[in-house]
PDB file of N, CA and C in Angstrom:
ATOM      1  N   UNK A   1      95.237  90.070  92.178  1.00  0.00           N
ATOM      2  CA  UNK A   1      96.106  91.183  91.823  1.00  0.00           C
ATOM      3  C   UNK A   1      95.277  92.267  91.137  1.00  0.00           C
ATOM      4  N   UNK A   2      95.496  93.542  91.648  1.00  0.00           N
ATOM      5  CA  UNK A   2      95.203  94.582  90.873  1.00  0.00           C
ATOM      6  C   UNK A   2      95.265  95.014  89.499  1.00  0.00           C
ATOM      7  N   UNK A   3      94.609  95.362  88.865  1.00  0.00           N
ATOM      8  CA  UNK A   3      94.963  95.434  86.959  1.00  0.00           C
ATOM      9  C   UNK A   3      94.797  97.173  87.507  1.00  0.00           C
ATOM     10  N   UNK A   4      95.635  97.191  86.062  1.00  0.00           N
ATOM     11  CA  UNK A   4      95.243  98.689  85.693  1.00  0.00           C
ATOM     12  C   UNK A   4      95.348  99.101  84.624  1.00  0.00           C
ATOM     13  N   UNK A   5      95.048  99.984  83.662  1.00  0.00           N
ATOM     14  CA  UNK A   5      94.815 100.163  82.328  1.00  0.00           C
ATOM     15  C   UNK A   5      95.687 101.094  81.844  1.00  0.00           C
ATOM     16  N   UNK A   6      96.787 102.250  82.748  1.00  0.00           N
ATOM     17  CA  UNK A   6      97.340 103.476  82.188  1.00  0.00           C
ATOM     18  C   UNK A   6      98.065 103.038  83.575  1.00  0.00           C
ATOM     19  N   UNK A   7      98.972 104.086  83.213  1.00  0.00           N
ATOM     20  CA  UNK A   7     100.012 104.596  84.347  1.00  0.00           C
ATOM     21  C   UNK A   7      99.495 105.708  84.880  1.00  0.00           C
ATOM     22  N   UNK A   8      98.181 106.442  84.754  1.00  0.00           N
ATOM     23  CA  UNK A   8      97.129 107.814  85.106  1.00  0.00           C
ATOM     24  C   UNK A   8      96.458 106.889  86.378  1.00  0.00           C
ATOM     25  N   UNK A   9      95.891 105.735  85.553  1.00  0.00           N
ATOM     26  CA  UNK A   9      95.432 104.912  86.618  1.00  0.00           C
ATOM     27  C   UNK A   9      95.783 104.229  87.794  1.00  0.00           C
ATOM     28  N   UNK A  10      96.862 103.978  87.609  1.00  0.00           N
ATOM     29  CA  UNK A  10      98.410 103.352  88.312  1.00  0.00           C
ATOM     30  C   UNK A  10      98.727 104.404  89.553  1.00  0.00           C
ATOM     31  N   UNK A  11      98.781 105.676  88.951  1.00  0.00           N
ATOM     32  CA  UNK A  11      99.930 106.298  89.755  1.00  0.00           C
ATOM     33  C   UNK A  11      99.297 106.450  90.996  1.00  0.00           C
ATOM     34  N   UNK A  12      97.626 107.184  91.082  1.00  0.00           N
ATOM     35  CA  UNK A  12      97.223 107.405  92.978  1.00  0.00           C
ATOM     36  C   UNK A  12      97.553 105.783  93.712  1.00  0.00           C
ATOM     37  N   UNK A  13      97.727 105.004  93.178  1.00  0.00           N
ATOM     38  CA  UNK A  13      97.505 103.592  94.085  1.00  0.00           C
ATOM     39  C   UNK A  13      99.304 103.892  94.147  1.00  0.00           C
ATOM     40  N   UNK A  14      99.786 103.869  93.397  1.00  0.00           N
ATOM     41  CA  UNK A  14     100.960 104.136  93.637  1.00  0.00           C
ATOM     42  C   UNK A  14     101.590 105.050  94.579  1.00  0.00           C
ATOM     43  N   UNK A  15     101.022 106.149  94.858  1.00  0.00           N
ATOM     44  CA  UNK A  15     100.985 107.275  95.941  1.00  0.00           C
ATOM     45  C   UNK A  15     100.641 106.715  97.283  1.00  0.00           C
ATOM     46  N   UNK A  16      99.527 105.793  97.214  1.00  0.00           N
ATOM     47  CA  UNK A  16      98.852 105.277  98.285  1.00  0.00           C
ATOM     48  C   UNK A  16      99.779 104.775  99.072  1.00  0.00           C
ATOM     49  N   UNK A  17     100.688 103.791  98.020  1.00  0.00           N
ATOM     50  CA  UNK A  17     101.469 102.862  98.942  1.00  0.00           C
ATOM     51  C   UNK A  17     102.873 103.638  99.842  1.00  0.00           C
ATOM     52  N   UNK A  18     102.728 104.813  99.582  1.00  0.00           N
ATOM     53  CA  UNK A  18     104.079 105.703  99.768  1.00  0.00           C
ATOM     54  C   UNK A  18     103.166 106.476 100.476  1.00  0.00           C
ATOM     55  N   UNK A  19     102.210 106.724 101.526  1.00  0.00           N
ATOM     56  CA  UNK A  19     101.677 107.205 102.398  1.00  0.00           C
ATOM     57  C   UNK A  19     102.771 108.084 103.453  1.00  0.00           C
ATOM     58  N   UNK A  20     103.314 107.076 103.958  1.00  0.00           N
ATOM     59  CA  UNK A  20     104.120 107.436 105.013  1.00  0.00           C
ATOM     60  C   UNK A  20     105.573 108.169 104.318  1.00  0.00           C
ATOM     61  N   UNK A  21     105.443 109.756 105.316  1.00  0.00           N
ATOM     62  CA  UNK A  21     106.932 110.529 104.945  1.00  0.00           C
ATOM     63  C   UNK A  21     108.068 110.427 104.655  1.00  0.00           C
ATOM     64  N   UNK A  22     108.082 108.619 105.439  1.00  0.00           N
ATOM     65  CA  UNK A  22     109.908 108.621 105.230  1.00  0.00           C
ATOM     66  C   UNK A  22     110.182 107.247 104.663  1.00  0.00           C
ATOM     67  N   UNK A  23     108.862 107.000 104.099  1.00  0.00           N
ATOM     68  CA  UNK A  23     109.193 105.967 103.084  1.00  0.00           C
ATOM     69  C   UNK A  23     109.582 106.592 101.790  1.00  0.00           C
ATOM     70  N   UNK A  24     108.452 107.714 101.627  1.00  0.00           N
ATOM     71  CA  UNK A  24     108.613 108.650 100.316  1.00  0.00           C
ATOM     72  C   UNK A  24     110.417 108.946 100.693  1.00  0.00           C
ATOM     73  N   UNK A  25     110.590 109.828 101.795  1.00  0.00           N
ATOM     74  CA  UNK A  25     111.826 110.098 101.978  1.00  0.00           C
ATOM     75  C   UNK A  25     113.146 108.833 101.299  1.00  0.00           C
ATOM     76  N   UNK A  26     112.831 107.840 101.936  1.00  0.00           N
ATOM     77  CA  UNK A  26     113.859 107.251 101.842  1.00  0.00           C
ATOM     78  C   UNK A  26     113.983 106.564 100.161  1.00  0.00           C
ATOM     79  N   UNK A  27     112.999 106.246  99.136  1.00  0.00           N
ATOM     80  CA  UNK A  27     112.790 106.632  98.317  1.00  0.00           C
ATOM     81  C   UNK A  27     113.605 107.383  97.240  1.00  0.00           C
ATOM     82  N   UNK A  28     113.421 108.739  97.857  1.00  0.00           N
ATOM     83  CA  UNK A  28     114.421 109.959  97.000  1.00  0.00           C
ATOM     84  C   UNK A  28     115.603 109.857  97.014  1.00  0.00           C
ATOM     85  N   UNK A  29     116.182 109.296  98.645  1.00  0.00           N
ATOM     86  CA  UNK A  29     117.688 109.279  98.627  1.00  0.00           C
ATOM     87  C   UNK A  29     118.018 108.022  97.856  1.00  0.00           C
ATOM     88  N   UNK A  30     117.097 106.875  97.721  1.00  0.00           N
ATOM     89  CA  UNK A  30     117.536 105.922  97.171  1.00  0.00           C
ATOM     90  C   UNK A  30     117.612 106.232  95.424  1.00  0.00           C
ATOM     91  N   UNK A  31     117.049 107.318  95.188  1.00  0.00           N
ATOM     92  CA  UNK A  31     116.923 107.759  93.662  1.00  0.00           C
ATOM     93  C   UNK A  31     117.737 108.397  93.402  1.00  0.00           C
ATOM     94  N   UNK A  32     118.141 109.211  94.093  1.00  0.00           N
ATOM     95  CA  UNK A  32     118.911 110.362  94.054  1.00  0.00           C
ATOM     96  C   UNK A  32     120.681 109.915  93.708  1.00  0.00           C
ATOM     97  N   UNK A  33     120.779 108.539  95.435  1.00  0.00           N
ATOM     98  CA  UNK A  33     121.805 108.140  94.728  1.00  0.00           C
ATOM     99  C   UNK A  33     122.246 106.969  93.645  1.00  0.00           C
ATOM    100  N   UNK A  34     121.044 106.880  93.287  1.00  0.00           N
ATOM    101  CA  UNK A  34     120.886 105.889  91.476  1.00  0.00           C
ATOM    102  C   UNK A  34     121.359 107.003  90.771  1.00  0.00           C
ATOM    103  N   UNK A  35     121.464 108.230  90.617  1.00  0.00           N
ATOM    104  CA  UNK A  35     121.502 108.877  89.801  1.00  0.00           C
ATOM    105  C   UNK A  35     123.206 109.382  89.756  1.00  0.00           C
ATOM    106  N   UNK A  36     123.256 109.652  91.512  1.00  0.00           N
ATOM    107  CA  UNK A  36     125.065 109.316  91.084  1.00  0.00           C
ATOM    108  C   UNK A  36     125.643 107.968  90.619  1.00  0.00           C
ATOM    109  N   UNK A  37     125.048 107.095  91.049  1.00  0.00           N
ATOM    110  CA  UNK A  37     125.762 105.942  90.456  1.00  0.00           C
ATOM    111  C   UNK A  37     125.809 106.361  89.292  1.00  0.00           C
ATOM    112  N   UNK A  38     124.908 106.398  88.236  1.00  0.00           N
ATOM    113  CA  UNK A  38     124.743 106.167  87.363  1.00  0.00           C
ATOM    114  C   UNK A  38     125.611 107.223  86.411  1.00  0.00           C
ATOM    115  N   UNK A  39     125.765 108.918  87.144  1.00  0.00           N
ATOM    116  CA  UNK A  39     126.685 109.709  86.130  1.00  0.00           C
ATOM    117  C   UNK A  39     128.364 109.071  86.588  1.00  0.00           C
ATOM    118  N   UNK A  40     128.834 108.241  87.647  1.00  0.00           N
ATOM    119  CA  UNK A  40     129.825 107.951  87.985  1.00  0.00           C
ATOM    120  C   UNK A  40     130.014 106.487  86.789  1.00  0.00           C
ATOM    121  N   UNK A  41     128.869 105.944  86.955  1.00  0.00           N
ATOM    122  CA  UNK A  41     129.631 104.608  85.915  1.00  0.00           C
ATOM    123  C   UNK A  41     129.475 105.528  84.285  1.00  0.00           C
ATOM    124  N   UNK A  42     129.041 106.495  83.613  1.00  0.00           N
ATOM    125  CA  UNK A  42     129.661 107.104  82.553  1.00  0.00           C
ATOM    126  C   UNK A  42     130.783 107.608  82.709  1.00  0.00           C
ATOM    127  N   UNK A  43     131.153 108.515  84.023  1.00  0.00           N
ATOM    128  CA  UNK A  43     132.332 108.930  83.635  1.00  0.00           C
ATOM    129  C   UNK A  43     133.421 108.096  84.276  1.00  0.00           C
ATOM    130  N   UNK A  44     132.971 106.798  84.842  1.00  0.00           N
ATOM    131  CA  UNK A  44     134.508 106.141  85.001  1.00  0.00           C
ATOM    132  C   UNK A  44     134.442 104.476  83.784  1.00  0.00           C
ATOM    133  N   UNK A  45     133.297 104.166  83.374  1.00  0.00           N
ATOM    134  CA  UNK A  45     132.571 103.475  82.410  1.00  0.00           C
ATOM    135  C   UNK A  45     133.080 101.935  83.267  1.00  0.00           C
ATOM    136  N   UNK A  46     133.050 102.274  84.368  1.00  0.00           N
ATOM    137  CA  UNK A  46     133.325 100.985  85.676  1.00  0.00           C
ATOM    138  C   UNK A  46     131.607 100.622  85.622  1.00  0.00           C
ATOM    139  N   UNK A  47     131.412  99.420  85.529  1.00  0.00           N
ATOM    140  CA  UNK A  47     129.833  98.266  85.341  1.00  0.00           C
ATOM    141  C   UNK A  47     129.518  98.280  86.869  1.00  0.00           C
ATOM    142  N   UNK A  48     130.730  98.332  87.700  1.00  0.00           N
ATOM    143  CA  UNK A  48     130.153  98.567  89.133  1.00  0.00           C
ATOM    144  C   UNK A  48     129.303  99.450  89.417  1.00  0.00           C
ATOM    145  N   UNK A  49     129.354 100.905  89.007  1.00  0.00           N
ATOM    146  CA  UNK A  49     128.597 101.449  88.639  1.00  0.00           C
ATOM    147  C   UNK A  49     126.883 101.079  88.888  1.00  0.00           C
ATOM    148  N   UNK A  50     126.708 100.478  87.636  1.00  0.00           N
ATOM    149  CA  UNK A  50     125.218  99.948  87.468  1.00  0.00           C
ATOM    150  C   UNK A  50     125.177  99.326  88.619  1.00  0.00           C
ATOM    151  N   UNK A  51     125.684  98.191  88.870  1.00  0.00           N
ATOM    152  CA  UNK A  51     124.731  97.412  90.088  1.00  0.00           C
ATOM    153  C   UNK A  51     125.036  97.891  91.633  1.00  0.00           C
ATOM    154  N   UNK A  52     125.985  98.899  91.534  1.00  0.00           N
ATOM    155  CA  UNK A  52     125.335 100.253  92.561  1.00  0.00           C
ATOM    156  C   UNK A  52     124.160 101.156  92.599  1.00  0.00           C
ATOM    157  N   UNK A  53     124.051 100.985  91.219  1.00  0.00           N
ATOM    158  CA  UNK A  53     122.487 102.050  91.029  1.00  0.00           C
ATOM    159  C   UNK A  53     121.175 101.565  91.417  1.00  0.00           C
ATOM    160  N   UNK A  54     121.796  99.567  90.781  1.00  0.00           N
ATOM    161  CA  UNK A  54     120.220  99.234  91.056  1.00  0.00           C
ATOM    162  C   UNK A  54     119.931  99.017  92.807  1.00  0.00           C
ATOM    163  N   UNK A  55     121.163  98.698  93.553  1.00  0.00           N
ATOM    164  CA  UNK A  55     121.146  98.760  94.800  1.00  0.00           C
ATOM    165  C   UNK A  55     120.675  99.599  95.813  1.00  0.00           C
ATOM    166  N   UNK A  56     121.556 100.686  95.190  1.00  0.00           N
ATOM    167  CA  UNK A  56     121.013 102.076  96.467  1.00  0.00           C
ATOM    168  C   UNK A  56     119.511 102.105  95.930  1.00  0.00           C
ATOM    169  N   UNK A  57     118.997 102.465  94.325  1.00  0.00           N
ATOM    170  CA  UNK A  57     117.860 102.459  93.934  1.00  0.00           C
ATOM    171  C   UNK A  57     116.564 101.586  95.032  1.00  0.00           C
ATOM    172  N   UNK A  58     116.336 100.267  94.747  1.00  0.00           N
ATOM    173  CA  UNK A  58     115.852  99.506  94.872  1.00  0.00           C
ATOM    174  C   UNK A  58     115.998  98.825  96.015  1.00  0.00           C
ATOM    175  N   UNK A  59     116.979  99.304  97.056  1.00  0.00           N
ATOM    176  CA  UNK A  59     117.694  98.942  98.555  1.00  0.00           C
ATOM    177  C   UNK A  59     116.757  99.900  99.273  1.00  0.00           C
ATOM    178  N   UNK A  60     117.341 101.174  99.536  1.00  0.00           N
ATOM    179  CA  UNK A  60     116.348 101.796 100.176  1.00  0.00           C
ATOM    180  C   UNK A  60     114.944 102.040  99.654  1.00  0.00           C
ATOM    181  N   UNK A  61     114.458 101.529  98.865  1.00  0.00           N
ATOM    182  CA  UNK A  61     112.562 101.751  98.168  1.00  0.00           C
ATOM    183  C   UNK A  61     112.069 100.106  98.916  1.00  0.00           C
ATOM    184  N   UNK A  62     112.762  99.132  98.982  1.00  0.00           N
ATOM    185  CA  UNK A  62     112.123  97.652  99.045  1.00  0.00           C
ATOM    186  C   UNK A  62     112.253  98.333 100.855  1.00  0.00           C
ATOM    187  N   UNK A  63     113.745  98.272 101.562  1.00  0.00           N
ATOM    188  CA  UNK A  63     113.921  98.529 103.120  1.00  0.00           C
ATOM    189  C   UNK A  63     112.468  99.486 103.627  1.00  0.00           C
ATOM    190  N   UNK A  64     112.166 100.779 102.891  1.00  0.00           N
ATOM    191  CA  UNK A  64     111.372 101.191 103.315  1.00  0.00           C
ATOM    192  C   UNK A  64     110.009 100.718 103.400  1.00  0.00           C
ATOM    193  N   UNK A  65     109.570  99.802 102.315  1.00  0.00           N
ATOM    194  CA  UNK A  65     108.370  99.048 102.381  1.00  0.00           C
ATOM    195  C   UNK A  65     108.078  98.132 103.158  1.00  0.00           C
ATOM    196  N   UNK A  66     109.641  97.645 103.839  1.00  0.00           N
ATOM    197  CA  UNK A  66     109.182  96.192 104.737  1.00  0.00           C
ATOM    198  C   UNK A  66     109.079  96.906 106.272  1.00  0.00           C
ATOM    199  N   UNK A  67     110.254  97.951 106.408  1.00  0.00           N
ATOM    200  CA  UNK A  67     110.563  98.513 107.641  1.00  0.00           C
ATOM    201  C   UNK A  67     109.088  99.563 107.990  1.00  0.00           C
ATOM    202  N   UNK A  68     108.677 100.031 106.959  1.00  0.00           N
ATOM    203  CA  UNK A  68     107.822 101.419 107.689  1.00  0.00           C
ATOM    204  C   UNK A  68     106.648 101.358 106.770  1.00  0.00           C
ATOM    205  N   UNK A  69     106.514 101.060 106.126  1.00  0.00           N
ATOM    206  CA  UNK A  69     105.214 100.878 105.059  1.00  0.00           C
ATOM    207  C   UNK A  69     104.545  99.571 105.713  1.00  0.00           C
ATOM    208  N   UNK A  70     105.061  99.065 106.167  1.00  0.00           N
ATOM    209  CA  UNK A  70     104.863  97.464 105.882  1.00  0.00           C
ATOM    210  C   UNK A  70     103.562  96.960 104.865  1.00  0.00           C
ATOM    211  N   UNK A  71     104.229  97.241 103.574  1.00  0.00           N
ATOM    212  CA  UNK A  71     103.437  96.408 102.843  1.00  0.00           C
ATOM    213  C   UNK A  71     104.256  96.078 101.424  1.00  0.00           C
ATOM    214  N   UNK A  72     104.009  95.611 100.543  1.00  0.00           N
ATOM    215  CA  UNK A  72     104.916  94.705  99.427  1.00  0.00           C
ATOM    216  C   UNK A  72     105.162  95.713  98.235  1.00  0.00           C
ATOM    217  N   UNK A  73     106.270  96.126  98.132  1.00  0.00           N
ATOM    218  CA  UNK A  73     106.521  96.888  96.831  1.00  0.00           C
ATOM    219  C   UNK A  73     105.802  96.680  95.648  1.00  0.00           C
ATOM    220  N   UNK A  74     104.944  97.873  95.434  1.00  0.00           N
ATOM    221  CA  UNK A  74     104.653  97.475  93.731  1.00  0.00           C
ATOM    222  C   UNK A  74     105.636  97.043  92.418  1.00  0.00           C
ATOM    223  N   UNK A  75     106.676  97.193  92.622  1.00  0.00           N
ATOM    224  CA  UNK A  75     107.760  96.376  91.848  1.00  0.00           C
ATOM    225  C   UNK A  75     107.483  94.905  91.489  1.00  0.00           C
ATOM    226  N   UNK A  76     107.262  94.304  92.371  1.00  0.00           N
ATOM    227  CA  UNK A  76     106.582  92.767  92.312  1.00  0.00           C
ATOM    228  C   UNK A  76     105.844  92.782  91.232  1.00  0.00           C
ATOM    229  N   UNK A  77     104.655  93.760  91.667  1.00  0.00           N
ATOM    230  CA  UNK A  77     103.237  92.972  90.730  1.00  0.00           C
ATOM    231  C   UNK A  77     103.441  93.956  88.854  1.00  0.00           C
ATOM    232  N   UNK A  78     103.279  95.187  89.361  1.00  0.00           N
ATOM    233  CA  UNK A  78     103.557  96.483  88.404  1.00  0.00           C
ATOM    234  C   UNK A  78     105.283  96.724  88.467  1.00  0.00           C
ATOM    235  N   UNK A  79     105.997  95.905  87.469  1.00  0.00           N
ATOM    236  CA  UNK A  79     107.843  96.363  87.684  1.00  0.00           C
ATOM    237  C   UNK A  79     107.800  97.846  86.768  1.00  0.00           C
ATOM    238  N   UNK A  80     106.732  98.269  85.349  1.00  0.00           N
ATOM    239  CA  UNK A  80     107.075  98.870  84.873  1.00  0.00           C
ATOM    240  C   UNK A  80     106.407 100.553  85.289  1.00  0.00           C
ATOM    241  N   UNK A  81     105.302 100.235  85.703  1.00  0.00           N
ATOM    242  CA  UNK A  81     104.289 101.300  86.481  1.00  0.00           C
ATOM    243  C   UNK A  81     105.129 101.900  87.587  1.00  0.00           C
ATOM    244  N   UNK A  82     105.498 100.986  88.025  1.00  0.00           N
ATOM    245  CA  UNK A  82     106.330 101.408  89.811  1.00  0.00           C
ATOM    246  C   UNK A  82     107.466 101.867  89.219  1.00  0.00           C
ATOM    247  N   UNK A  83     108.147 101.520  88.107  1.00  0.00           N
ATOM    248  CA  UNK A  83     109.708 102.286  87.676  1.00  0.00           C
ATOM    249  C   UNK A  83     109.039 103.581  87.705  1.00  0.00           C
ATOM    250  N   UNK A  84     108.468 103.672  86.442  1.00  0.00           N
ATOM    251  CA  UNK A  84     107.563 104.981  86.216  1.00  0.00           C
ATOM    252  C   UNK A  84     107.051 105.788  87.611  1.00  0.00           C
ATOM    253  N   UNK A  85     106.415 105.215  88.358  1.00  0.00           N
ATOM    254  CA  UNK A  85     106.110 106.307  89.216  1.00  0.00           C
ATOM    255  C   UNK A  85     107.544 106.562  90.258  1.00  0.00           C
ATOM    256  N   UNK A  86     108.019 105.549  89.969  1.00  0.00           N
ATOM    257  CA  UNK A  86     109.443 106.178  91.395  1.00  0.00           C
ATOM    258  C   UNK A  86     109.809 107.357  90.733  1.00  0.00           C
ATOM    259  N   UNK A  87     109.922 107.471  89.672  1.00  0.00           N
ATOM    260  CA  UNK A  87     110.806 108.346  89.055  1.00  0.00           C
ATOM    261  C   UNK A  87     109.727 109.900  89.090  1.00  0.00           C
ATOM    262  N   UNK A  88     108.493 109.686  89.059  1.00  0.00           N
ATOM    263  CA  UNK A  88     107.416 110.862  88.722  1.00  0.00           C
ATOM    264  C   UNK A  88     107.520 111.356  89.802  1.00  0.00           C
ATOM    265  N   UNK A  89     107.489 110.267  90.884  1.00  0.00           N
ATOM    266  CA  UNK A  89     107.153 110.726  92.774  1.00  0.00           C
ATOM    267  C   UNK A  89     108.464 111.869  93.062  1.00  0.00           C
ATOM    268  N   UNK A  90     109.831 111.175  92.420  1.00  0.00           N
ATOM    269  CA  UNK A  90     111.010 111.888  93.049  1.00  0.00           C
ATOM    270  C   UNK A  90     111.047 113.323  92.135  1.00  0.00           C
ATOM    271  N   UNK A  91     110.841 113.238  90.819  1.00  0.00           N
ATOM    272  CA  UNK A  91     110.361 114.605  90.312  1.00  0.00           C
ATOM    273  C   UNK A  91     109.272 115.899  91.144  1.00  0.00           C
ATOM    274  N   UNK A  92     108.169 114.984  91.277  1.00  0.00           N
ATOM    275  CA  UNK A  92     107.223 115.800  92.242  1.00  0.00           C
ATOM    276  C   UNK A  92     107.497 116.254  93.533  1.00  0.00           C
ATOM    277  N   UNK A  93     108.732 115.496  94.480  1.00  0.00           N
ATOM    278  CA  UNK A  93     109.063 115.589  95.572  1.00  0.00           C
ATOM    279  C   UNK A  93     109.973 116.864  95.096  1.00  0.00           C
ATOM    280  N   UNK A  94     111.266 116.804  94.287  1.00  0.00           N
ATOM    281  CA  UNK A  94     112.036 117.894  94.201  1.00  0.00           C
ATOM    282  C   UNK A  94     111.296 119.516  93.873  1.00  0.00           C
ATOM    283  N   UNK A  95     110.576 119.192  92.948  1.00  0.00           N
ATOM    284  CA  UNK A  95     109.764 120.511  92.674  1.00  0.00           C
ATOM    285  C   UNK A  95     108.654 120.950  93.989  1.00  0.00           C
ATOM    286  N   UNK A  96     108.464 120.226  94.887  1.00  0.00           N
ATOM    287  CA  UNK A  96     107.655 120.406  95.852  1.00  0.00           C
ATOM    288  C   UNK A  96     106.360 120.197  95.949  1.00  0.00           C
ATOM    289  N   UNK A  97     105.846 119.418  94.977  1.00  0.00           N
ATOM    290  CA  UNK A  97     104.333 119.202  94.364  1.00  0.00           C
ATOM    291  C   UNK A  97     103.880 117.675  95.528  1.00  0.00           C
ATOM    292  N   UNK A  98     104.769 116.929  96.308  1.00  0.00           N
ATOM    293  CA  UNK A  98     104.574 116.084  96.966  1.00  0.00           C
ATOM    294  C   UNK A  98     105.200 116.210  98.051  1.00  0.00           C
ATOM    295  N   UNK A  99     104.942 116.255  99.203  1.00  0.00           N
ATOM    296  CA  UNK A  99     105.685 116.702 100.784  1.00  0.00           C
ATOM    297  C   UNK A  99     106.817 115.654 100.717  1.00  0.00           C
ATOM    298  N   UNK A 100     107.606 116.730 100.755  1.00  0.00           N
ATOM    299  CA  UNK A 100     109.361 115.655 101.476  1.00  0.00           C
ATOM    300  C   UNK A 100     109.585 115.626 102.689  1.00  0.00           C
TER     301      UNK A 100
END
């Protein structure tokens, strides 16, 4: 297994594994709709909610790694690096700093 010392260090390997367009793609929508889940379980304070978030989240990011990446989510090895960068990647994707 890979070590790494920072999340600076972390993140290009992290990029690496998100090579392909519509893994990144599928990715965002899977973030995007974590993020409705997530303002829907505050404003209905329904727990379904959450384990909709972690679903769409973590549904389409794992589907895209087996289907079109084919290779093993950094979630496995790095759970806290890979939170961190899903979230940096889909920032960088919206502002346009990473091709969508």
């Amino acid at each position: 297994m890979q070590t790494f010392s920072s999340f600076a260090e972390f993140y290009p390997f992290y990029l690496g594994e998100h090579a392909n367009r519509m893994t990144r793609r599928l990715h965002f929508t899977g973030s995007a709709l974590s993020l409705l889940c997530l303002v829907l379980l505050i404003v209905t304070a329904n727990l379904w909610w959450l384990a909709a978030a972690l679903v769409a989240g973590y549904g389409f990011a794992w589907i895209s790694h087996m289907r079109i990446e084919k290779n093993r989510p950094a979630t496995f090895k790095h759970p806290l690096y890979s939170f961190m960068g899903d979230w940096v990647m889909f920032w960088q994707m919206l502002t346009g700093r990473i091709a969508f």
